[in-house]
Every structure is written in structure tokens, then in C-alpha cells.
Protein backbone atom coordinates (compact mmCIF):
# COMPACT_ATOMS: atom_id res chain seq x y z
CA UNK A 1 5.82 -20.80 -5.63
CA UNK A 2 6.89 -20.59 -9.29
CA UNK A 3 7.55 -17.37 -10.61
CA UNK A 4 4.79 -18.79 -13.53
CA UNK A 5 2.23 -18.67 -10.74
CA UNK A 6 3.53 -15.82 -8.85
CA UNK A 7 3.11 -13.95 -11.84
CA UNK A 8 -0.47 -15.08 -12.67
CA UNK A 9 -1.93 -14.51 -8.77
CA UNK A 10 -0.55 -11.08 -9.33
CA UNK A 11 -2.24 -10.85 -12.57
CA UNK A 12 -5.61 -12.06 -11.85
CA UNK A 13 -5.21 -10.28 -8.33
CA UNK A 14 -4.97 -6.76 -10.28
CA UNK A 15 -7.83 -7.93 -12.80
CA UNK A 16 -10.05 -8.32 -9.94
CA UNK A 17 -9.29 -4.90 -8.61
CA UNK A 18 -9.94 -3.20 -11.50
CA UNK A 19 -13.19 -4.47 -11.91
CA UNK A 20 -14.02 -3.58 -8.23
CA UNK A 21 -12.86 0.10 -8.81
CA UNK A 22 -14.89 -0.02 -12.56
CA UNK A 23 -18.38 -1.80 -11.06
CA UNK A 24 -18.63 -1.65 -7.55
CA UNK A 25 -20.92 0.35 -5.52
CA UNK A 26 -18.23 0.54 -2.94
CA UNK A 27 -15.50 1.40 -5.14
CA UNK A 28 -13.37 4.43 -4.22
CA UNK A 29 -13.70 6.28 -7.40
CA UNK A 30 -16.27 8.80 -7.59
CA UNK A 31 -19.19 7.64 -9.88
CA UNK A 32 -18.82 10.35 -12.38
CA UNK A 33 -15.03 8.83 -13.26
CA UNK A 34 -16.11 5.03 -13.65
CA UNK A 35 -16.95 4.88 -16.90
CA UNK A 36 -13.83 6.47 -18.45
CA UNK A 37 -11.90 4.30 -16.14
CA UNK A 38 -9.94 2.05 -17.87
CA UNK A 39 -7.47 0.25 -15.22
CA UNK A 40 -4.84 1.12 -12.72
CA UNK A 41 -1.41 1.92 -13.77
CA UNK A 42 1.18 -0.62 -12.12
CA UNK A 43 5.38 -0.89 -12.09
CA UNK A 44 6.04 -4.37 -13.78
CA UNK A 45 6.22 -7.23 -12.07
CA UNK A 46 9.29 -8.17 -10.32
CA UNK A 47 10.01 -10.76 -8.25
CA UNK A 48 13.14 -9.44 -6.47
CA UNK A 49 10.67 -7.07 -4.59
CA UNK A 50 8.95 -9.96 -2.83
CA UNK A 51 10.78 -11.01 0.55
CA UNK A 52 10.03 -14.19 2.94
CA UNK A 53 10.69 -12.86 6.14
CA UNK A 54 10.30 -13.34 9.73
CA UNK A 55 8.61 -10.78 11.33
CA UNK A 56 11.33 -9.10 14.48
CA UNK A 57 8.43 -9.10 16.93
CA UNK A 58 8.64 -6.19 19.50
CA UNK A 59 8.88 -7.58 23.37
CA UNK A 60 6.08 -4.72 24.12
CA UNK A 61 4.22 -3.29 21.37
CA UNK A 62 3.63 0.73 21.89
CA UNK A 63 0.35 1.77 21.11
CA UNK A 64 1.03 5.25 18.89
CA UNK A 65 -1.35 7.88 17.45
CA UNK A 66 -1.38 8.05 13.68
CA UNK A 67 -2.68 11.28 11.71
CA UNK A 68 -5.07 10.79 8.81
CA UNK A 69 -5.59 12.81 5.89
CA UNK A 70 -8.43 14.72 7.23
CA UNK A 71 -6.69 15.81 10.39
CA UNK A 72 -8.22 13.09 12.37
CA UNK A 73 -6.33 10.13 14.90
CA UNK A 74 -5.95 6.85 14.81
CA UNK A 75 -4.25 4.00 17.16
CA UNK A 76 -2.28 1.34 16.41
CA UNK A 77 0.31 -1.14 18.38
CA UNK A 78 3.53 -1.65 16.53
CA UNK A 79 4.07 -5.18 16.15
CA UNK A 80 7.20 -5.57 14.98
CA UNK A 81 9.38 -4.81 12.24
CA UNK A 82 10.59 -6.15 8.65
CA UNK A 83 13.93 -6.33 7.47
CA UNK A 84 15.05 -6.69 3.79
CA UNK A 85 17.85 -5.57 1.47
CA UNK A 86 17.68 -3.92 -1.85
CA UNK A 87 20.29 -3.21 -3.82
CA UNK A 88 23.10 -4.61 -0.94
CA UNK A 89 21.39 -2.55 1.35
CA UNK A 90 19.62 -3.21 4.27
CA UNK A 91 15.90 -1.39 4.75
CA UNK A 92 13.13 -2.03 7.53
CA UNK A 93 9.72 -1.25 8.07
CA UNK A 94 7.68 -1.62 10.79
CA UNK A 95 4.49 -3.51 11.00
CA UNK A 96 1.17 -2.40 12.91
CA UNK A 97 -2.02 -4.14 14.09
CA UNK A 98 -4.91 -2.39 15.14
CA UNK A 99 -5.77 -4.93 18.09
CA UNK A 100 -3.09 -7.86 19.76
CA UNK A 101 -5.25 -10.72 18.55
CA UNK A 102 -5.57 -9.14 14.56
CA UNK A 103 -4.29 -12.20 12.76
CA UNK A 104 -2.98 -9.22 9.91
CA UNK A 105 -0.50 -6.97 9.75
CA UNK A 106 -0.50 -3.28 8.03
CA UNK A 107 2.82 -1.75 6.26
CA UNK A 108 2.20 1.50 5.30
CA UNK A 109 5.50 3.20 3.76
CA UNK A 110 6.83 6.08 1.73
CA UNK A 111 9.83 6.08 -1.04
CA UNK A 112 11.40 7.92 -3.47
CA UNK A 113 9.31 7.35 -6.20
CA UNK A 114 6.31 9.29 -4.14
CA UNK A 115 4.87 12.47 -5.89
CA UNK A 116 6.77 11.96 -8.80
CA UNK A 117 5.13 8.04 -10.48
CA UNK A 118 3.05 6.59 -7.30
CA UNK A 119 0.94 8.36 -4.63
CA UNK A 120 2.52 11.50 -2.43
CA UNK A 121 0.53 10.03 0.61
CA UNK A 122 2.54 6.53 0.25
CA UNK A 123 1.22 3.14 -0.29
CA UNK A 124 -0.24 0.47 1.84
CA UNK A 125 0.83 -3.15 2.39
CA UNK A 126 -1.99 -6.00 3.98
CA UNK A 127 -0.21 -9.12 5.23
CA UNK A 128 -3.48 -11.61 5.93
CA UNK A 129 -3.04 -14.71 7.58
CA UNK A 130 -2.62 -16.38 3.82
CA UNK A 131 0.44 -14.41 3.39
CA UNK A 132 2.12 -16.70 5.87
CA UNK A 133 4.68 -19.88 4.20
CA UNK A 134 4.26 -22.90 5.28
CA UNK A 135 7.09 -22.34 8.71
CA UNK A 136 5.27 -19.12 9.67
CA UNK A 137 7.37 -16.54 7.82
CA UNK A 138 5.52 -13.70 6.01
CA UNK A 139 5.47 -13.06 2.35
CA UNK A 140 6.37 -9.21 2.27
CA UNK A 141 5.60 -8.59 -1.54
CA UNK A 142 5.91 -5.14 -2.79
CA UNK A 143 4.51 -5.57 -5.92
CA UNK A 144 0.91 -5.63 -4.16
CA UNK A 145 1.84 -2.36 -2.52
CA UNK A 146 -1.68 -0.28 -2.81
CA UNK A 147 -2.99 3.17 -2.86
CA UNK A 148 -5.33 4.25 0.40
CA UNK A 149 -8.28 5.21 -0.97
CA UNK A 150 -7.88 8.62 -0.49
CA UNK A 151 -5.64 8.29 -3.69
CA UNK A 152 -8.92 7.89 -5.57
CA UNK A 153 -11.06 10.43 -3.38
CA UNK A 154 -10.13 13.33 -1.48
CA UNK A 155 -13.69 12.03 0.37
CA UNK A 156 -12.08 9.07 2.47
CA UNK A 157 -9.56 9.12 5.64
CA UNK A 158 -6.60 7.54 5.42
CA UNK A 159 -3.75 6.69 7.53
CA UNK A 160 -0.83 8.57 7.05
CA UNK A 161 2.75 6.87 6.80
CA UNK A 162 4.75 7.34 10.07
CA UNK A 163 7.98 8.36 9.63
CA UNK A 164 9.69 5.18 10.97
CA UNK A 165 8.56 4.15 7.66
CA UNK A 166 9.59 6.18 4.67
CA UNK A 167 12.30 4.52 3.07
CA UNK A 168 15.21 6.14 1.20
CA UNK A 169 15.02 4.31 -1.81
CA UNK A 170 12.89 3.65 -4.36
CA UNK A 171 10.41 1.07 -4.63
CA UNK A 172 9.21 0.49 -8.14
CA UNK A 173 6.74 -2.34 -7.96
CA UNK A 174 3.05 -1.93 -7.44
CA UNK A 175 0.66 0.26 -7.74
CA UNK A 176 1.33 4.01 -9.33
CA UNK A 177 -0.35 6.88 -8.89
CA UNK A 178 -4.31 7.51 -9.76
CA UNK A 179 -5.00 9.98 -12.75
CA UNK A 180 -8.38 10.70 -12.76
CA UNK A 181 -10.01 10.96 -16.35
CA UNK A 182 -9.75 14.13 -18.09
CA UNK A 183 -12.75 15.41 -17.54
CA UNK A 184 -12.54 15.19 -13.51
CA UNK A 185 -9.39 17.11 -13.51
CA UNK A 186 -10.82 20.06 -11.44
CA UNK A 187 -12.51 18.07 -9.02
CA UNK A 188 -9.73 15.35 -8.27
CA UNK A 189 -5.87 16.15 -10.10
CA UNK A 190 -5.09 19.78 -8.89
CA UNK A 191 -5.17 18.12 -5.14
CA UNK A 192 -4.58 14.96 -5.03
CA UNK A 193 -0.80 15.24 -3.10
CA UNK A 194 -1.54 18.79 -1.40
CA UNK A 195 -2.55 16.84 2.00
CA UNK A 196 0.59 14.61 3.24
CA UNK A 197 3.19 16.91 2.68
């Protein structure tokens, strides 16, 4: 792929979201915010944050329990793991599916730029079957990294980030944190990180 069209997926990808959080009936923000929302906030673009990797698949995927922001469980099997290397060093994260025959992969994870310019909860990464190249390697992007909904509405459950997964560096490419508009700030900005910590 050309960074040229690289860059202008991404672009039109985030278009399209914005839209779906502005119209949608389904979209995470709470009515009473969409009309003073005016886009998501996003790290630049950079194209040294998006890896082709092969997945390290696990001989016998554990099923574990993951906490959600309301105090509730889910289960996942961990499929296997990413490597990659930022900076000369070498970071993994491992890589869940909800059921063995998911053609998908999640990658939740947590770095050092959480609470401070992206979410406290951490940030969500879908690998879909399209994600795949051509000789089966995945396309780990961070610059698609995501917000759970919860980011947007203390009303949804969201996975929280197991601790296999929160890196120790910081990952500035995707999406940053939600403000809500000024006018929500009671119902929405005083607790937006108090849950994960």
C-alpha cells in the first residue's frame, strides 16, 4: 500500500466515524452532546506505528475472565500474541477472540499516554479478516487504535485492558481522549477515568 492511500483509508475511515458518532441512532454519545459535536480528536498520522506481523499463535489458547467497567465478566481465549519494536525496542501484545472459529482478533492495550491525551480505560484494536496481506500476516495499525464506548458514555460496558497488555511506552497514534461539549461537563468530564484505575 502507498503511504498516499494509507493515508486517505485512514482519512475517509475517521470521516465516516465521525458522522456515525454525529447522526446515528446508535452512536455512543448521549443525544444531548450531538449537536455540539464537532469530530474526534486524533494523534497524526504516522506510518511507523503500523506493523505487518505474523500473529505467534498460542499451542492452547486459555480461556480468561476479563472485568468490565461496570464490575461485570467477560471470557475470552487468548489467541496469540504480537510482537513489534518501537523505538529499538521490542513490545508485545496479546490478541483475544471471543470464540476459536472468530475470523477477528481484539487488542485491547494501555500506554503511557493514558489519562493524560487518550482514554484512562485504554484503547481498542479490531483486526477483521481484511486486515490480513496477501501471505496471511496481519496489519497491526495503531493509528486506528479506538476508544470503547464507554469513553463516550459512562452508560456502556466495556472490556477492561488485561495487564499482559499495558505497554510501557507511549503510543501516540489514534484516537485521543473524548471531551464532551461544555455544557455536558457535569454529566460526562468529572468521571470519565474514575472507573479503570
Amino acid at each position: 500500500m502507498t503511504d498516499d492511500s494509507w493515508r486517505t483509508d485512514l482519512r475517509q475511515h475517521r470521516e465516516q466515524k465521525d458522522r456515525f458518532l454525529a447522526t446515528d441512532p446508535h452512536s455512543p454519545i448521549p443525544p444531548d452532546e450531538r449537536d455540539d459535536f464537532d469530530g474526534l480528536d486524533y494523534f497524526d498520522p504516522d506510518p511507523d506505528l503500523r506493523f505487518e506481523r505474523e500473529l505467534r499463535r498460542y499451542d492452547d489458547p486459555e480461556t480468561i475472565t476479563i472485568g468490565t467497567s461496570t464490575e461485570g465478566e467477560r471470557e475470552y481465549l487468548v489467541w496469540g500474541a504480537f510482537d513489534f519494536d518501537i523505538d529499538g525496542e521490542t513490545y508485545s501484545l496479546d490478541a483475544y477472540r471471543s470464540t476459536p472459529d472468530e475470523d477477528r482478533l481484539w487488542v485491547p492495550f494501555r500506554d503511557e499516554t493514558n489519562t493524560n491525551e487518550t482514554y484512562g480505560a485504554g484503547r481498542y484494536l479490531d483486526l477483521e479478516a481484511a486486515d490480513r496481506t496477501a501471505d496471511g500476516t496481519w496489519v497491526l495499525d495503531f493509528n486506528y487504535a479506538y476508544n470503547p464506548f464507554c469513553a463516550y458514555s459512562l452508560q456502556y460496558e466495556c472490556p477492561l485492558v488485561p495487564m499482559e497488555n499495558w505497554l510501557q511506552v507511549r503510543i501516540e497514534a489514534g484516537e485521543k481522549d473524548y471531551e464532551a461539549p461544555a455544557h455536558g461537563e457535569g454529566s460526562h468530564g468529572a468521571h470519565g477515568h474514575g472507573h479503570a484505575d
